[in-house]
N, C-alpha and C. Protein backbone atom coordinates (compact mmCIF):
# COMPACT_ATOMS: atom_id res chain seq x y z
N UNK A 1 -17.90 24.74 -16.93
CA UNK A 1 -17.92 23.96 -15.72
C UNK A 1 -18.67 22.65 -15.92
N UNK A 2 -19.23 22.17 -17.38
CA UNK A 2 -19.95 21.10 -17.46
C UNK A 2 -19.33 19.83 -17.19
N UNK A 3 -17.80 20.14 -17.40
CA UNK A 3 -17.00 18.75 -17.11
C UNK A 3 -17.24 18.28 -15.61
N UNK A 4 -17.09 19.16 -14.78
CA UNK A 4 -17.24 18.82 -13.53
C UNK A 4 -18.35 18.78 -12.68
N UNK A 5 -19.38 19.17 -13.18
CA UNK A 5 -20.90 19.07 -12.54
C UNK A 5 -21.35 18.12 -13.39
N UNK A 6 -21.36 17.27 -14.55
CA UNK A 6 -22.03 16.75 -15.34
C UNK A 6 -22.60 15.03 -14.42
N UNK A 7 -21.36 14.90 -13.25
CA UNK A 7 -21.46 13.52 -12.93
C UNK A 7 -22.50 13.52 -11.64
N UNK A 8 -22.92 14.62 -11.70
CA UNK A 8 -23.23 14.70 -9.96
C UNK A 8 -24.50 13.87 -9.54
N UNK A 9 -25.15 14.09 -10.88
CA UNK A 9 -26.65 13.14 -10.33
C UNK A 9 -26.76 11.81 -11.42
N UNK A 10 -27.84 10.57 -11.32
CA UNK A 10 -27.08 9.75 -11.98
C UNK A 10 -29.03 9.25 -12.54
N UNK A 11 -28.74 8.69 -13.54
CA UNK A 11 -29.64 8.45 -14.76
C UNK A 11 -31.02 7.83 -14.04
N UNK A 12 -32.26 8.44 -15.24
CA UNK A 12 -33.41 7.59 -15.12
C UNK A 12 -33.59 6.06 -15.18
N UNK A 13 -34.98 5.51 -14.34
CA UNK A 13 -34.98 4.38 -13.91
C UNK A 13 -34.71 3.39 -14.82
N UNK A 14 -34.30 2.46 -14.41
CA UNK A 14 -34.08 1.20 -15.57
C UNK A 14 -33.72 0.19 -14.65
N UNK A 15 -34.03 -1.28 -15.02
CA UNK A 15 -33.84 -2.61 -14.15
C UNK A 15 -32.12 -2.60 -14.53
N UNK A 16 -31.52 -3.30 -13.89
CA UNK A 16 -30.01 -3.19 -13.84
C UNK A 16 -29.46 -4.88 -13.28
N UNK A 17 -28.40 -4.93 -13.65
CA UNK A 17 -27.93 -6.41 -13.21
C UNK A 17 -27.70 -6.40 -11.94
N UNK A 18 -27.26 -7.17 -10.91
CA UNK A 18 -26.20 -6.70 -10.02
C UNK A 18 -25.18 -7.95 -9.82
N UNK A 19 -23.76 -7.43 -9.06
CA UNK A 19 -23.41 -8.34 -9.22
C UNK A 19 -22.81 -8.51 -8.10
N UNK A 20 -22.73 -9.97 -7.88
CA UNK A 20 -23.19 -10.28 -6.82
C UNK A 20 -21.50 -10.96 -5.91
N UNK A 21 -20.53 -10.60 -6.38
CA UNK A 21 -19.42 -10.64 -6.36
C UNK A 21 -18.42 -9.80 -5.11
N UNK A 22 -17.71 -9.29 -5.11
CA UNK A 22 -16.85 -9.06 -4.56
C UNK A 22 -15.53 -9.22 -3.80
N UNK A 23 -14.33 -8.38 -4.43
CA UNK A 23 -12.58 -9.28 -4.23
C UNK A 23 -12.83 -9.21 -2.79
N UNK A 24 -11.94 -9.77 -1.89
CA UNK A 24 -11.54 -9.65 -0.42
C UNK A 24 -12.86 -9.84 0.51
N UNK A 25 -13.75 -10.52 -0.07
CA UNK A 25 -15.09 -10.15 0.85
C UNK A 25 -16.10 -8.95 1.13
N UNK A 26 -15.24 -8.19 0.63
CA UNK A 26 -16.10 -6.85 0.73
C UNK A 26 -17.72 -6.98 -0.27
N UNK A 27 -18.63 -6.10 0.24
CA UNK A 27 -19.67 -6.11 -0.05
C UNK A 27 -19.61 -5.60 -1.34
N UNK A 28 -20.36 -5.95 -2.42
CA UNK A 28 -20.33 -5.00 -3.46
C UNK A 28 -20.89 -3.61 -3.83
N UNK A 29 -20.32 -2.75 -4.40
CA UNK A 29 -21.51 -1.59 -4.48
C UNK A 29 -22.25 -1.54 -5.40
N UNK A 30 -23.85 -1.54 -5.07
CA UNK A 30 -24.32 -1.88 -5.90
C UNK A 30 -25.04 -0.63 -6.62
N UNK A 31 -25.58 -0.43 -8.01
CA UNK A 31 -25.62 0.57 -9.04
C UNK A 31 -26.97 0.38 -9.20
N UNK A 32 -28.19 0.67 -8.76
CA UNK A 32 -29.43 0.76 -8.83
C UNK A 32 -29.91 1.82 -9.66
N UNK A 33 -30.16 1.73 -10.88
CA UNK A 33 -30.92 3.23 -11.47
C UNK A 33 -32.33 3.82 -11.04
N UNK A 34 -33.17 3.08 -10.48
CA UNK A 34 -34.15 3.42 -9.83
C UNK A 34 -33.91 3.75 -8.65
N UNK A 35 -33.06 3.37 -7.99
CA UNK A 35 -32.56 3.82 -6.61
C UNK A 35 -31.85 5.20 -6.75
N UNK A 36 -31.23 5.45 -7.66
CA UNK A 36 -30.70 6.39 -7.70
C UNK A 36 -30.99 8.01 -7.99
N UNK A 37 -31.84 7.51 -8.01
CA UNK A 37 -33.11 8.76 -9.07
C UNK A 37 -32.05 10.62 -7.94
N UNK A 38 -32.53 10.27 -6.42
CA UNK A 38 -32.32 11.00 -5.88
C UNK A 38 -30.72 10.79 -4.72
N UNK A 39 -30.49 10.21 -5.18
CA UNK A 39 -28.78 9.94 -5.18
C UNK A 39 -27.74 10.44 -5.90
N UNK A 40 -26.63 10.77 -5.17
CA UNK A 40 -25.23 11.25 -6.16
C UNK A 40 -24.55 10.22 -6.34
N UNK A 41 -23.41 10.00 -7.31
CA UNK A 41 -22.46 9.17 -7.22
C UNK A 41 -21.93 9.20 -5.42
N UNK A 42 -21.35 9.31 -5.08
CA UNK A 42 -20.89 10.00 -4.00
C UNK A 42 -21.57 8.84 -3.01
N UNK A 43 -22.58 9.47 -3.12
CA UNK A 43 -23.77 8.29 -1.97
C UNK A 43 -23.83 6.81 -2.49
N UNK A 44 -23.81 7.01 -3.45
CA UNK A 44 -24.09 5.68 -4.53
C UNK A 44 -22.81 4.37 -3.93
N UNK A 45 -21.96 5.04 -3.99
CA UNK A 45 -20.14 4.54 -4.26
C UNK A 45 -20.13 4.56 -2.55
N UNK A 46 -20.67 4.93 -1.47
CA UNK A 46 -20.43 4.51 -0.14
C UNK A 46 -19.39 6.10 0.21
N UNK A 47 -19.71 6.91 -0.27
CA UNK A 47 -19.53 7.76 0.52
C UNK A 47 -17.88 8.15 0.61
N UNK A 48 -16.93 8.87 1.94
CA UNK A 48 -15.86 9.18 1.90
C UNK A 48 -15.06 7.89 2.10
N UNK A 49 -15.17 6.87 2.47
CA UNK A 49 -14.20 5.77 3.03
C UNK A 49 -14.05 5.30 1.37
N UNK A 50 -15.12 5.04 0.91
CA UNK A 50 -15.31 3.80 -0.07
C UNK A 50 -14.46 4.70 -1.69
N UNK A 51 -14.64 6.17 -1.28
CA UNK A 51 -13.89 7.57 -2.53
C UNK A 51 -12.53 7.06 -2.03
N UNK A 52 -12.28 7.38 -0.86
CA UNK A 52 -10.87 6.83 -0.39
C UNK A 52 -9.73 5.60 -0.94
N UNK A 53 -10.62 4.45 -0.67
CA UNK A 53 -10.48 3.20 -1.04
C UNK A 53 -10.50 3.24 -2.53
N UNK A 54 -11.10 3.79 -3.26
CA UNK A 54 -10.81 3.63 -4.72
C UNK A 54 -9.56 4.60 -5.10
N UNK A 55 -9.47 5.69 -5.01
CA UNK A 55 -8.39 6.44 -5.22
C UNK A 55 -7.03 5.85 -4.70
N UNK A 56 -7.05 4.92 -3.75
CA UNK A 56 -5.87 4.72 -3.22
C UNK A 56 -5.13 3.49 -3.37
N UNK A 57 -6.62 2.47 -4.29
CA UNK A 57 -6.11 1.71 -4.88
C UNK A 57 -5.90 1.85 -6.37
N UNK A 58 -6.46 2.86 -7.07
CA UNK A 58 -5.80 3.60 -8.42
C UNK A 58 -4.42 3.86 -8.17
N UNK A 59 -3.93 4.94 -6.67
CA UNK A 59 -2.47 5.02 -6.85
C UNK A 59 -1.46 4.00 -6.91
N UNK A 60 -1.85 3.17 -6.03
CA UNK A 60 -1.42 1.68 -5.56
C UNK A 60 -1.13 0.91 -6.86
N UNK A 61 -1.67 0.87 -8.13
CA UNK A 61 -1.51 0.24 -8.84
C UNK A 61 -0.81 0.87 -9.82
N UNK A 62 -1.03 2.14 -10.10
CA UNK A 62 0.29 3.33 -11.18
C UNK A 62 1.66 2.64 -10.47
N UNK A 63 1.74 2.84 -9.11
CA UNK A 63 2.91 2.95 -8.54
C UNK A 63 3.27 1.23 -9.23
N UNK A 64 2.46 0.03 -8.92
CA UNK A 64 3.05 -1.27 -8.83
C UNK A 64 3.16 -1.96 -9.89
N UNK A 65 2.08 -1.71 -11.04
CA UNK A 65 2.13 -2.50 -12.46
C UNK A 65 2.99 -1.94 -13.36
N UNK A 66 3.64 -2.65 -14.48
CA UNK A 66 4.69 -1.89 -14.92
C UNK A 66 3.38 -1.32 -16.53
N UNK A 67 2.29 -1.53 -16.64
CA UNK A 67 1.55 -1.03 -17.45
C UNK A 67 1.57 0.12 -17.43
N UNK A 68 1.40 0.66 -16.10
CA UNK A 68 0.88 1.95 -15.94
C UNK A 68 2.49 2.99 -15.63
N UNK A 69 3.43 2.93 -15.74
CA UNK A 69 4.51 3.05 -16.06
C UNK A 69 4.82 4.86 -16.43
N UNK A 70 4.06 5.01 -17.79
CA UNK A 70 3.86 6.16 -18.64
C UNK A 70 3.10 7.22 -17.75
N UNK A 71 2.38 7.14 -16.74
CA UNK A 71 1.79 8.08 -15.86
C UNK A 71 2.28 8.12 -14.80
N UNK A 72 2.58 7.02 -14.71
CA UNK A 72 3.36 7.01 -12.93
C UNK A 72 4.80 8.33 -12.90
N UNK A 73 5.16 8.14 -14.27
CA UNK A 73 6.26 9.35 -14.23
C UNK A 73 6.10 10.43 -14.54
N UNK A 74 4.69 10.78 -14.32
CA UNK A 74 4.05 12.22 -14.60
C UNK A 74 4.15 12.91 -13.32
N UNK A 75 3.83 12.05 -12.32
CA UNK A 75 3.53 12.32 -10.61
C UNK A 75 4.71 12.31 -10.20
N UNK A 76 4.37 13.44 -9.10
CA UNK A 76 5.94 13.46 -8.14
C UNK A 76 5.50 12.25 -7.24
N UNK A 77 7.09 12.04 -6.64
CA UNK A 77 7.40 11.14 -6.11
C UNK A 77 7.41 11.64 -4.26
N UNK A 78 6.85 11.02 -3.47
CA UNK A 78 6.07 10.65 -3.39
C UNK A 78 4.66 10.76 -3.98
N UNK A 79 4.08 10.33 -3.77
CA UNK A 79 2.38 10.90 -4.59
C UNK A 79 1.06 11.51 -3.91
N UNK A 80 1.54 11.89 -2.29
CA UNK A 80 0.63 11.41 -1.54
C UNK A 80 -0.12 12.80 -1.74
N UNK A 81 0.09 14.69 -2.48
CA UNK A 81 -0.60 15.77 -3.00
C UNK A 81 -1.63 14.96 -4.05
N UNK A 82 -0.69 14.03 -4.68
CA UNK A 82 -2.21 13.52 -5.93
C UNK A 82 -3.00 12.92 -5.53
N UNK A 83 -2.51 11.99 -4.88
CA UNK A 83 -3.97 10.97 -4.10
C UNK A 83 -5.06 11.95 -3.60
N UNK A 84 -4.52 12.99 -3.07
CA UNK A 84 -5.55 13.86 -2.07
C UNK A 84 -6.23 14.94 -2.96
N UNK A 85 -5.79 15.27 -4.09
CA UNK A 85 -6.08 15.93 -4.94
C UNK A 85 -7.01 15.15 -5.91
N UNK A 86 -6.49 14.10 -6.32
CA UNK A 86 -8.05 13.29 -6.97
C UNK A 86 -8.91 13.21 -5.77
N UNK A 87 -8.72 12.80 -4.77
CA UNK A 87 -9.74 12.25 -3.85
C UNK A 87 -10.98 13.61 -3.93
N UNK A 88 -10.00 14.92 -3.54
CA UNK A 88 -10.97 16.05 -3.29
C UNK A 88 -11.84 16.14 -4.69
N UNK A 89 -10.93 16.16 -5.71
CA UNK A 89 -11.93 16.73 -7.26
C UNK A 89 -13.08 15.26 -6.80
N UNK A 90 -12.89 14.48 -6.83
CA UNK A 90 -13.99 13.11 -6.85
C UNK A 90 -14.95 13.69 -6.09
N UNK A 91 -14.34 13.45 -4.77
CA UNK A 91 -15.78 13.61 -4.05
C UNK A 91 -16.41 14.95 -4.93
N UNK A 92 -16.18 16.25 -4.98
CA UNK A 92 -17.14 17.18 -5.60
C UNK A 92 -17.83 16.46 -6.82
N UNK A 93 -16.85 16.01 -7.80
CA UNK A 93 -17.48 15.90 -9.05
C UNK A 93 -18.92 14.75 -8.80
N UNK A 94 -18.44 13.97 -7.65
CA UNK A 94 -19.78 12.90 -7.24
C UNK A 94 -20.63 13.41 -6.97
N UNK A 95 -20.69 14.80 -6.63
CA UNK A 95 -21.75 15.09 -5.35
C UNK A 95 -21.75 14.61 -4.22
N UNK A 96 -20.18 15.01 -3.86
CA UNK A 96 -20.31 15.21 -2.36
C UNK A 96 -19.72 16.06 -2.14
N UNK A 97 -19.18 16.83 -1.09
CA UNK A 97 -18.51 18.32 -0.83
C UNK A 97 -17.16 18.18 -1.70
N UNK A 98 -17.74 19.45 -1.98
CA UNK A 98 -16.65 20.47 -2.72
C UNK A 98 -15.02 20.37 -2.20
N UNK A 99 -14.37 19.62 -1.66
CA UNK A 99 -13.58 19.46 -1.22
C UNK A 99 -12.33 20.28 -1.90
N UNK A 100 -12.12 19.95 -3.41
CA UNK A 100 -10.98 20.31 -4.41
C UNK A 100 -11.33 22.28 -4.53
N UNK A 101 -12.85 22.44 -4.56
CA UNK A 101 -13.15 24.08 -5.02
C UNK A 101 -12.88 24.35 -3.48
N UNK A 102 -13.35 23.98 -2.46
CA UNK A 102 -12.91 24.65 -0.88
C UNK A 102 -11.63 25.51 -0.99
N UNK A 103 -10.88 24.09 -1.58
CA UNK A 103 -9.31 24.22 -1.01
C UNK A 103 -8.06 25.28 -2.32
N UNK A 104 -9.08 24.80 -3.46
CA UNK A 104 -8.32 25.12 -4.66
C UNK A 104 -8.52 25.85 -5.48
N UNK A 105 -9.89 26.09 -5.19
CA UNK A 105 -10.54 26.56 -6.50
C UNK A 105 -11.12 26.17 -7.48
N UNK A 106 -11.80 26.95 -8.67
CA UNK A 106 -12.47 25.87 -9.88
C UNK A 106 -11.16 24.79 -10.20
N UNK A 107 -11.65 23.60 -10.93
CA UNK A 107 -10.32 22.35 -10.77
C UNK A 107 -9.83 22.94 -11.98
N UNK A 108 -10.18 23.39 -13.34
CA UNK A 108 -9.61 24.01 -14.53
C UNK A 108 -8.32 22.74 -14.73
N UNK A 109 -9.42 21.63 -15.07
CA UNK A 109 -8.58 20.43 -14.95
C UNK A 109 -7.45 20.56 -16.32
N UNK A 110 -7.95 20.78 -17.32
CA UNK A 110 -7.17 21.22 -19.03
C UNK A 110 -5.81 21.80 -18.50
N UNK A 111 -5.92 22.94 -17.87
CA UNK A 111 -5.19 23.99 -17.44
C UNK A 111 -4.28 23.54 -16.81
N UNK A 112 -4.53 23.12 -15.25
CA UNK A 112 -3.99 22.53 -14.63
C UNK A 112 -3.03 21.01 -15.10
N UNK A 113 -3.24 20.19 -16.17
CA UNK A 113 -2.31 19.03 -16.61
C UNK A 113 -1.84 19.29 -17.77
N UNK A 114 -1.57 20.91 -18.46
CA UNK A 114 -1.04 21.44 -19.55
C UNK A 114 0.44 20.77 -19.39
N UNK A 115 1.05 21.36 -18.12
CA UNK A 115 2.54 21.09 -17.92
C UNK A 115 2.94 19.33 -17.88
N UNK A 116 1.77 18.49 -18.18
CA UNK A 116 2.13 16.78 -18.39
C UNK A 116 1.54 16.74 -19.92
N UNK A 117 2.83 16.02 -20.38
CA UNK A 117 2.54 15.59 -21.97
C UNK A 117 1.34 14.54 -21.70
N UNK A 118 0.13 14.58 -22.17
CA UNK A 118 -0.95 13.47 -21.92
C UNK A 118 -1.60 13.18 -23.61
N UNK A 119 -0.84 11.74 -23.96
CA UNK A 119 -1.43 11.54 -25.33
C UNK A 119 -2.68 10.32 -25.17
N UNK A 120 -2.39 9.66 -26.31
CA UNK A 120 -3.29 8.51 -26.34
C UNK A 120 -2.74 7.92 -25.19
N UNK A 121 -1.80 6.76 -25.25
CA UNK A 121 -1.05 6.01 -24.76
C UNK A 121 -1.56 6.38 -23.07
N UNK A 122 -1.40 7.70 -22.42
CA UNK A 122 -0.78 8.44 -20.88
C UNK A 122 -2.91 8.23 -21.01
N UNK A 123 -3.42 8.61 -21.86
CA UNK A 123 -5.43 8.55 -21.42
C UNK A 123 -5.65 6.84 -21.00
N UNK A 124 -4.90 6.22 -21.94
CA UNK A 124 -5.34 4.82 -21.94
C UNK A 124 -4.79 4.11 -20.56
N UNK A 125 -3.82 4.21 -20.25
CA UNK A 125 -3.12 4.07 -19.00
C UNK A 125 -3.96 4.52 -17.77
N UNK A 126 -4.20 5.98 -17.29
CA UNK A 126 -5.49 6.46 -16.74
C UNK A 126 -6.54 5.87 -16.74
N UNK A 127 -7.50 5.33 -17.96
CA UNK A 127 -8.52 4.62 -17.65
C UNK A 127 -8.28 2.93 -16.97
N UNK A 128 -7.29 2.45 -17.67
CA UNK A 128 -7.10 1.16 -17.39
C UNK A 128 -6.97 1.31 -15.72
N UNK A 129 -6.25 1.65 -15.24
CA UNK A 129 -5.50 1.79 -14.00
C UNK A 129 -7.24 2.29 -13.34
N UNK A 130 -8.29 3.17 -13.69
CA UNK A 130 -9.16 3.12 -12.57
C UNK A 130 -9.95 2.44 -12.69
N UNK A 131 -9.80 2.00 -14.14
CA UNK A 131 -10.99 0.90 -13.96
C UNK A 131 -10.58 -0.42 -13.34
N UNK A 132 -9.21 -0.77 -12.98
CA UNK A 132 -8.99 -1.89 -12.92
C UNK A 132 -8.92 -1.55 -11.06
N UNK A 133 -8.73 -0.10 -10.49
CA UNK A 133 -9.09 -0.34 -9.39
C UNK A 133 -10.74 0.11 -8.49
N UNK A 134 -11.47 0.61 -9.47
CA UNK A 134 -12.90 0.15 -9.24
C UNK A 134 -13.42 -1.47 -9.29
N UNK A 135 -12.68 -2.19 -10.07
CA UNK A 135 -12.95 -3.64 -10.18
C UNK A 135 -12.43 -4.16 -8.33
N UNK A 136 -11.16 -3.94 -8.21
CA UNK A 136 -10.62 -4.25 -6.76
C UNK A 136 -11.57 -3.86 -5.94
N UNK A 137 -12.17 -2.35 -6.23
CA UNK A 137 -12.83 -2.20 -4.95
C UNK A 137 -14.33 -2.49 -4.51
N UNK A 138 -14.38 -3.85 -5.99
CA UNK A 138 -16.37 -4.27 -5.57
C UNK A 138 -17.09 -2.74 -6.31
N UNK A 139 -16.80 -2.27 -6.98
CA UNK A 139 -18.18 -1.70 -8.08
C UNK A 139 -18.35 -2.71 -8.80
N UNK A 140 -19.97 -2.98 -8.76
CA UNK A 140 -20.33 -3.45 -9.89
C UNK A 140 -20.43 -2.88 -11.41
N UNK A 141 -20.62 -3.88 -11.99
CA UNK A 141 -20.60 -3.80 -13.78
C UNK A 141 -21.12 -2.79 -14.23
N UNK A 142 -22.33 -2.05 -13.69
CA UNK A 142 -23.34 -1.08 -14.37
C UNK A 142 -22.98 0.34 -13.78
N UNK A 143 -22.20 0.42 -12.77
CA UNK A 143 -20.97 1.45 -12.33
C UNK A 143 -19.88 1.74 -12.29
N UNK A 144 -19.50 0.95 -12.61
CA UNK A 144 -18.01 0.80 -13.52
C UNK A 144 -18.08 1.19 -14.95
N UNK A 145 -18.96 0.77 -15.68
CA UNK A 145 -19.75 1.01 -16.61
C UNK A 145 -19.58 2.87 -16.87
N UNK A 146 -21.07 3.15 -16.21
CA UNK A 146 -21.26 4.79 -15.90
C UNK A 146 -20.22 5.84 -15.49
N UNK A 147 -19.63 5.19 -14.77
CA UNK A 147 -18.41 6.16 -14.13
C UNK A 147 -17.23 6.20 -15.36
N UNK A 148 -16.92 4.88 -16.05
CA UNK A 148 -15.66 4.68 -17.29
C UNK A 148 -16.18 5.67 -18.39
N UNK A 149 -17.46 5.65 -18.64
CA UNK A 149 -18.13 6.81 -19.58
C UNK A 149 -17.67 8.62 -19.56
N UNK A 150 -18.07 8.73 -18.16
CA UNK A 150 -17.61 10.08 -17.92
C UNK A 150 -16.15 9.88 -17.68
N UNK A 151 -15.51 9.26 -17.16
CA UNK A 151 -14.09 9.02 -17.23
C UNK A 151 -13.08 9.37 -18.33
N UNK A 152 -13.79 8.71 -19.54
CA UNK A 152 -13.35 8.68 -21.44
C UNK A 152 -13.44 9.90 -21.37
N UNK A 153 -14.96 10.56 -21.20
CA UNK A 153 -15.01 11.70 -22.05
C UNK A 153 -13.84 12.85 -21.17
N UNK A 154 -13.72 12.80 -20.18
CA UNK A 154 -12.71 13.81 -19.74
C UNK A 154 -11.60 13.43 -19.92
N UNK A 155 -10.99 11.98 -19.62
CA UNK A 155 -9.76 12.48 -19.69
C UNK A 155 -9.22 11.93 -21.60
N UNK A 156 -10.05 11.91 -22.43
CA UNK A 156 -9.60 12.06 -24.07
C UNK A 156 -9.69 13.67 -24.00
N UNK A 157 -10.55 14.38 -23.33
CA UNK A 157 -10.38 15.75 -23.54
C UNK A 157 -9.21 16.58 -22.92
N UNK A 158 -8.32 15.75 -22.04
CA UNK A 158 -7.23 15.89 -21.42
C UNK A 158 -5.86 16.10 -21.97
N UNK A 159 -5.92 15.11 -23.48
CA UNK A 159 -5.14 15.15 -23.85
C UNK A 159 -4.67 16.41 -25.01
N UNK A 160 -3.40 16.40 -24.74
CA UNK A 160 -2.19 17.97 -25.25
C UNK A 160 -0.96 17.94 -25.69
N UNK A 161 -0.84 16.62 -26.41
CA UNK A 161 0.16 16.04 -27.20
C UNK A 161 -0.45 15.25 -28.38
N UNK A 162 0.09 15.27 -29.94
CA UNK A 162 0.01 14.45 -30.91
C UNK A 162 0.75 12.97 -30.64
N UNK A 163 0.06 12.26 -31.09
CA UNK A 163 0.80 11.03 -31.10
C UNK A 163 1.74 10.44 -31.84
């Protein structure tokens, strides 16, 4: 279960950049490591609206860039079980309610994306696509950062095809 509890609380103190940016006006979220001491991702990232808003601009962009292409045809069509299905694993894995174990059970994420060929190519696609919609949604650099870390390490462990 370390894959999925590993993100829940977030690192000792350290001075941090911030940045001071944000697309559409929105405020940025900002990534405090001293602030965070007793914080989850979850809280960190603004909670259910702001989990929302990122997941939905991850789908938003599989569906629209032709980059992301190679995953988009992994997902049924419509997409709207996956959106809600990342949304739930997120919020838990942030530390915020259990949403995905409520409804689903342990996520037995390996298990569960056996039946999608996921190589290099289908991981690289995945990261690009959330990191490029954590950028849309105002995370800053030093959480975008932290979150792309645990991101790599799960979903390279995702993959169940040779290249």
């Amino acid at each position: 279960m370390a894959i999925y509890s590993h993100a829940r609380r977030v690192g000792a103190p350290c001075s941090c950049v911030q940045r001071t940016y944000a697309p559409h006006g929105a405020a940025p979220t900002r990534y405090h490591h001293a602030m965070s001491e007793n914080q989850t991702l979850y809280e960190i990232i603004g909670g259910e609206s702001r989990l929302r808003e990122l997941v939905d601009r991850f789908y938003d962009l599989m569906e629209l860039e032709p980059e992301f292409a190679g995953i988009h045809a992994l997902h049924p069509k419509p997409n709207d079980s996956s959106r809600e299905k990342l949304f739930m694993f997120l919020s838990g894995w942030m530390g915020g309610p259990d949403l995905f174990i409520e409804k689903h059970g342990h996520p037995r994420l390996r298990a569960r994306h056996l039946p999608f060929g996921i190589g290099t190519s289908e991981r690289d696609q995945w990261l690009r696509a959330m990191a490029w919609a954590m950028e849309d949604v105002g995370m800053d650099d030093d959480l975008r950062l932290r979150l792309m870390q645990s991101f790599y390490q799960t979903a390279d462990w995702m993959r169940n095809k040779a290249d």
